[in-house]
N, C-alpha and C. Protein backbone atom coordinates (compact mmCIF):
# COMPACT_ATOMS: atom_id res chain seq x y z
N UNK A 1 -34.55 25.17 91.83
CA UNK A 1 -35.10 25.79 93.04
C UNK A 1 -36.19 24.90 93.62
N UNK A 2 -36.02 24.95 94.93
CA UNK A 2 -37.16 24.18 95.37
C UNK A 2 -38.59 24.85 95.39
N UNK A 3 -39.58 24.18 96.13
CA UNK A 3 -41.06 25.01 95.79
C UNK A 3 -41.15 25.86 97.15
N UNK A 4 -40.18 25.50 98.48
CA UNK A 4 -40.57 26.20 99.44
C UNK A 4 -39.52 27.63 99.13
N UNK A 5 -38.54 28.06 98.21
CA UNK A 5 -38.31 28.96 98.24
C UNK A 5 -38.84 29.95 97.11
N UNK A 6 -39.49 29.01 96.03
CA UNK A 6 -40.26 29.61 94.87
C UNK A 6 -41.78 30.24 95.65
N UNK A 7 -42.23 29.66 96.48
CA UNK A 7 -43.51 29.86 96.94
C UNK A 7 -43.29 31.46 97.78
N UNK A 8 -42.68 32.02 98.48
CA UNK A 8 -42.84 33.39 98.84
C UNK A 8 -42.35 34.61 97.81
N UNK A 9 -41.29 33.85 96.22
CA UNK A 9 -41.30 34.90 96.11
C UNK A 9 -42.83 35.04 94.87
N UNK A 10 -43.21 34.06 94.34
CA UNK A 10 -44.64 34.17 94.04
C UNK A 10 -45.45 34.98 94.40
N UNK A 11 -45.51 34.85 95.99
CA UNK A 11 -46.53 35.42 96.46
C UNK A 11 -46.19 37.01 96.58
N UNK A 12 -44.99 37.19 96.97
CA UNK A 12 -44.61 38.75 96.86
C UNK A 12 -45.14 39.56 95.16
N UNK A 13 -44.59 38.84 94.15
CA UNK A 13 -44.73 39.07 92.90
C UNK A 13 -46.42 39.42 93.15
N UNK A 14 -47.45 38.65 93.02
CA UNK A 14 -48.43 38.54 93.29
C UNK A 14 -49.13 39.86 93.72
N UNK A 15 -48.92 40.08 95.26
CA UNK A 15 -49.16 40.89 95.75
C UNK A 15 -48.70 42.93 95.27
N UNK A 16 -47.21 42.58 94.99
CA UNK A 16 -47.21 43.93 93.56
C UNK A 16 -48.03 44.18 92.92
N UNK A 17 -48.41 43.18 92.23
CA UNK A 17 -49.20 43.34 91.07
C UNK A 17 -50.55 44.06 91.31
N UNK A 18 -50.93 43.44 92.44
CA UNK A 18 -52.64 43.60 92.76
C UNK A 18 -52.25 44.83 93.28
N UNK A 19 -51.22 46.38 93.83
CA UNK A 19 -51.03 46.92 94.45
C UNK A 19 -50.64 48.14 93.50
N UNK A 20 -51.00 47.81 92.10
CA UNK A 20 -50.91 48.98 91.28
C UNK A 20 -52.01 50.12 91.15
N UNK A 21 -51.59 51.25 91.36
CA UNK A 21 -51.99 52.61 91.09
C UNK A 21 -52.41 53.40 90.11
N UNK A 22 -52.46 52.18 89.15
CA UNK A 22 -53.20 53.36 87.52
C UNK A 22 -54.57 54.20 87.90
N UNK A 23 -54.11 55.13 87.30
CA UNK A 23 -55.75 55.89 86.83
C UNK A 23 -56.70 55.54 86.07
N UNK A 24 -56.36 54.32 84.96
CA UNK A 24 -57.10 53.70 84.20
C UNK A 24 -57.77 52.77 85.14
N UNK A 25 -57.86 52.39 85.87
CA UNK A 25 -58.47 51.69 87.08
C UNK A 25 -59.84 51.94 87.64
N UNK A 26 -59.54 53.48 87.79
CA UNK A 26 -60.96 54.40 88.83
C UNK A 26 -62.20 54.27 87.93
N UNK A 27 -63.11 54.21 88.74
CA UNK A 27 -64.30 53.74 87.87
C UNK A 27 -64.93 55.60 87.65
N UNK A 28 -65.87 55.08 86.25
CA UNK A 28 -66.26 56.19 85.56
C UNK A 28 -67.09 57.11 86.31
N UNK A 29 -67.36 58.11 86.60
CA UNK A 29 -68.83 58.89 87.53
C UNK A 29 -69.72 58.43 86.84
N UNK A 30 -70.95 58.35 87.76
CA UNK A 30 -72.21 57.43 87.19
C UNK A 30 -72.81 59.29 86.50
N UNK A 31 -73.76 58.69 86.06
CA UNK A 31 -74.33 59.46 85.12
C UNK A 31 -75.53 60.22 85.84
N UNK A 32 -75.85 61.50 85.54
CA UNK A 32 -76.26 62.02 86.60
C UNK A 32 -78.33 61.79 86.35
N UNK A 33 -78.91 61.18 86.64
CA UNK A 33 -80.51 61.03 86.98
C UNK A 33 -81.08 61.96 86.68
N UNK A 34 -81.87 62.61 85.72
CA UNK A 34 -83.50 63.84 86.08
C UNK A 34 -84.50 63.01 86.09
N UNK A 35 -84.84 63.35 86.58
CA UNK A 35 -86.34 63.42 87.81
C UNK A 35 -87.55 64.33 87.34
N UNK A 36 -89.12 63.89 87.22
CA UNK A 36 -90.04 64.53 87.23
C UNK A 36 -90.71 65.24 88.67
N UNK A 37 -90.61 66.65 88.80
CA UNK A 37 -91.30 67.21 89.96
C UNK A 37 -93.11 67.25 89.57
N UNK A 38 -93.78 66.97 90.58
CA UNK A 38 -94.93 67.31 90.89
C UNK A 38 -95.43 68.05 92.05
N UNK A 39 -96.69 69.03 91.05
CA UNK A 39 -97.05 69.96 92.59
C UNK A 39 -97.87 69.56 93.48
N UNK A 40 -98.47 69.59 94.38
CA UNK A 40 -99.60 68.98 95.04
C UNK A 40 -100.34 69.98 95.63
N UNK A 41 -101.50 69.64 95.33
CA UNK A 41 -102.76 70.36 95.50
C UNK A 41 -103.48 70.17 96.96
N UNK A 42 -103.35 71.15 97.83
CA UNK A 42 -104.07 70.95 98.73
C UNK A 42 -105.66 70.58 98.66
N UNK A 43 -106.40 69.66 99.37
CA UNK A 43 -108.06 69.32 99.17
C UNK A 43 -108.43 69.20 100.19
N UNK A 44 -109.82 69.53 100.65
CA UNK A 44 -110.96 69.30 101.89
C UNK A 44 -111.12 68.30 101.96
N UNK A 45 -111.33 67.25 100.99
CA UNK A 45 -111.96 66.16 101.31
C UNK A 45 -110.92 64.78 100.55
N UNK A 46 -111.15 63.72 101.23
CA UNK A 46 -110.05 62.69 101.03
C UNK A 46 -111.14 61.47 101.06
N UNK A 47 -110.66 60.65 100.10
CA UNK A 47 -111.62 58.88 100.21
C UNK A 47 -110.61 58.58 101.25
N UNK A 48 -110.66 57.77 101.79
CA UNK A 48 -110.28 56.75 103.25
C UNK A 48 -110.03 55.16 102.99
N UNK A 49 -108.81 55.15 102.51
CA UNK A 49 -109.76 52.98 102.02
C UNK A 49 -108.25 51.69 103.03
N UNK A 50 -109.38 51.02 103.57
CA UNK A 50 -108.76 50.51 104.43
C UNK A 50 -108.38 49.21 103.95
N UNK A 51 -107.62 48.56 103.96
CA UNK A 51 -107.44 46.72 103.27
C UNK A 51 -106.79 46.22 104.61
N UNK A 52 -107.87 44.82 105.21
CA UNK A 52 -107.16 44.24 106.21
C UNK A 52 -107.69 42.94 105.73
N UNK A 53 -106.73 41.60 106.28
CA UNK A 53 -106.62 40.59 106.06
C UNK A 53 -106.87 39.64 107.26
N UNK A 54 -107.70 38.98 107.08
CA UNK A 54 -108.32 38.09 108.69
C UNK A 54 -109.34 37.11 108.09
N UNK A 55 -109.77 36.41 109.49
CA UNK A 55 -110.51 35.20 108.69
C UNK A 55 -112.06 35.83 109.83
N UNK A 56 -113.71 35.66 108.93
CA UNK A 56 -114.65 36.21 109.12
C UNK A 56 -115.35 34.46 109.91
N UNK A 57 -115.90 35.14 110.71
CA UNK A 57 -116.83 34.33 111.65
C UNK A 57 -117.63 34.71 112.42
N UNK A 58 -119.11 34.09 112.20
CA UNK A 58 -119.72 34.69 112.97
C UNK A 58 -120.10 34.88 114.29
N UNK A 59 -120.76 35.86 114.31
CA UNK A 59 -121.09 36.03 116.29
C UNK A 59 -122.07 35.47 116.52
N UNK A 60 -123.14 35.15 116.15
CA UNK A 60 -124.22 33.98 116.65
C UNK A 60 -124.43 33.01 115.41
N UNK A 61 -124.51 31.27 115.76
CA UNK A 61 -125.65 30.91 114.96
C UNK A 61 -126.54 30.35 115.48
N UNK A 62 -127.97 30.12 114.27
CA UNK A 62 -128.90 29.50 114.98
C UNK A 62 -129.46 28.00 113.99
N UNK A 63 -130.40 27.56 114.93
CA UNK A 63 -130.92 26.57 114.29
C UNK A 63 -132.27 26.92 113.67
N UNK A 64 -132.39 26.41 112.50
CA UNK A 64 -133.46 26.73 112.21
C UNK A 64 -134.52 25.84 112.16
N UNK A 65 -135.95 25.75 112.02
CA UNK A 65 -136.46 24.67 112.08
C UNK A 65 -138.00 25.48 111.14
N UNK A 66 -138.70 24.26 110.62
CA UNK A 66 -139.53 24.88 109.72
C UNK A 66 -141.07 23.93 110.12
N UNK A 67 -142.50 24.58 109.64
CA UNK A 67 -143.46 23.61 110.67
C UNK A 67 -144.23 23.24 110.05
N UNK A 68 -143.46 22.59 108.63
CA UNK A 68 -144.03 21.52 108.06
C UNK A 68 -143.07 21.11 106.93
N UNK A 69 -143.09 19.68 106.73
CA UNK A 69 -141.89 18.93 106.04
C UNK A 69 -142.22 19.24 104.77
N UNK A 70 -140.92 19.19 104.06
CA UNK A 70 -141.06 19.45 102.66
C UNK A 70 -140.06 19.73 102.30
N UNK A 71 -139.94 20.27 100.76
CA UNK A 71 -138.60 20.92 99.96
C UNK A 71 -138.50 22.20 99.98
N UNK A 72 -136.91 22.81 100.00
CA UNK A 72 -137.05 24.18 99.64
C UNK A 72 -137.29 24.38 98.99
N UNK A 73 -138.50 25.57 98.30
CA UNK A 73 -138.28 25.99 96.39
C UNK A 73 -138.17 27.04 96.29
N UNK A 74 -137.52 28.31 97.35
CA UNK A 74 -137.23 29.40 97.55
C UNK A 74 -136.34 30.00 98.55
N UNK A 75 -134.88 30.61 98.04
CA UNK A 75 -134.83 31.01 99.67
C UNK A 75 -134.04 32.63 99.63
N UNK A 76 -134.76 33.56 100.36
CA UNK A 76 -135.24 34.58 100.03
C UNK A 76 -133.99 35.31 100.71
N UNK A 77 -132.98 34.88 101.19
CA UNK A 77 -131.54 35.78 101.66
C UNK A 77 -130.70 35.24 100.91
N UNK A 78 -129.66 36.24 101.04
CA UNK A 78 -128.35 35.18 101.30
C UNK A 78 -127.47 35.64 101.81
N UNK A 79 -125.95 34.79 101.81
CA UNK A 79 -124.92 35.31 103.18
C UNK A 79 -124.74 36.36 103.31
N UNK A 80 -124.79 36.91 104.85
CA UNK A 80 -124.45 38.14 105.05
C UNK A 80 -125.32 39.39 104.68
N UNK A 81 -126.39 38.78 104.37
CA UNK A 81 -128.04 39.60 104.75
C UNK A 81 -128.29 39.78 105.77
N UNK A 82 -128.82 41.16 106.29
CA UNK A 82 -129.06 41.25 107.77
C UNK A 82 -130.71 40.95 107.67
N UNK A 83 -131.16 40.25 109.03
CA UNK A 83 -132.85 39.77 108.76
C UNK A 83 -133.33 40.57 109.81
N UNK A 84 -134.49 40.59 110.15
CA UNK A 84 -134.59 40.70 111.86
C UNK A 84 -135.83 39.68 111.99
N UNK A 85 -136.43 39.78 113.20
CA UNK A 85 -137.10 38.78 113.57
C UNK A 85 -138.77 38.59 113.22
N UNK A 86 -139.05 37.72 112.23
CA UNK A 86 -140.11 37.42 111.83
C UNK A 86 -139.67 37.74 110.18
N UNK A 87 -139.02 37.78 109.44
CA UNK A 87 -138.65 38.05 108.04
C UNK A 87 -139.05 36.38 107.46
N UNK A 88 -139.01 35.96 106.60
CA UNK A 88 -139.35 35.13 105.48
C UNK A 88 -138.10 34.77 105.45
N UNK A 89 -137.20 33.69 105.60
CA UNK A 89 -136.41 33.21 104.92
C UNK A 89 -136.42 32.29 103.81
N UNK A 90 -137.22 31.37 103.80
CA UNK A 90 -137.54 30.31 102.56
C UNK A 90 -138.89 30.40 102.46
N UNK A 91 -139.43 29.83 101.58
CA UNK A 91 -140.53 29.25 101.28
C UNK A 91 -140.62 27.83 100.53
């Protein structure tokens, strides 16, 4: 036999095969899940918590200048201390 008349009935054969109907086939029922219930408690009061992601910069800077030369050997803030005007920053 040649291959061009072997080749369709192959494929017929083939296609039978994959076209069988067993019941041994059907897949099993999955298994059935329990679950924990919880009650929930109504409350007056709630914490609030916010998480955001951004880059911090500030709204003013300044220069500072000091009125007499020397070393720092103190410095009496740090970042993100609020000052107001006339506070001590170094000494």
């Amino acid at each position: 036999m040649s291959l061009l008349r072997l080749s369709p009935i192959m494929l017929a054969v083939a296609l039978l095969t994959g076209c069988d109907s067993s019941e041994a086939q059907l897949a099993a029922p999955e298994p059935i899940l329990s679950v924990e219930t919880h009650s929930l408690v109504q409350s007056d009061h709630y914490q609030v918590m916010r998480e955001y992601v951004g880059t911090v910069r500030a709204g003013q800077q300044a220069q500072l200048g000091f009125e007499l030369a020397g070393k720092v050997s103190n410095i009496m803030v740090d970042v993100g201390d609020r000052v107001n005007q006339g506070d001590a920053l170094s000494a």
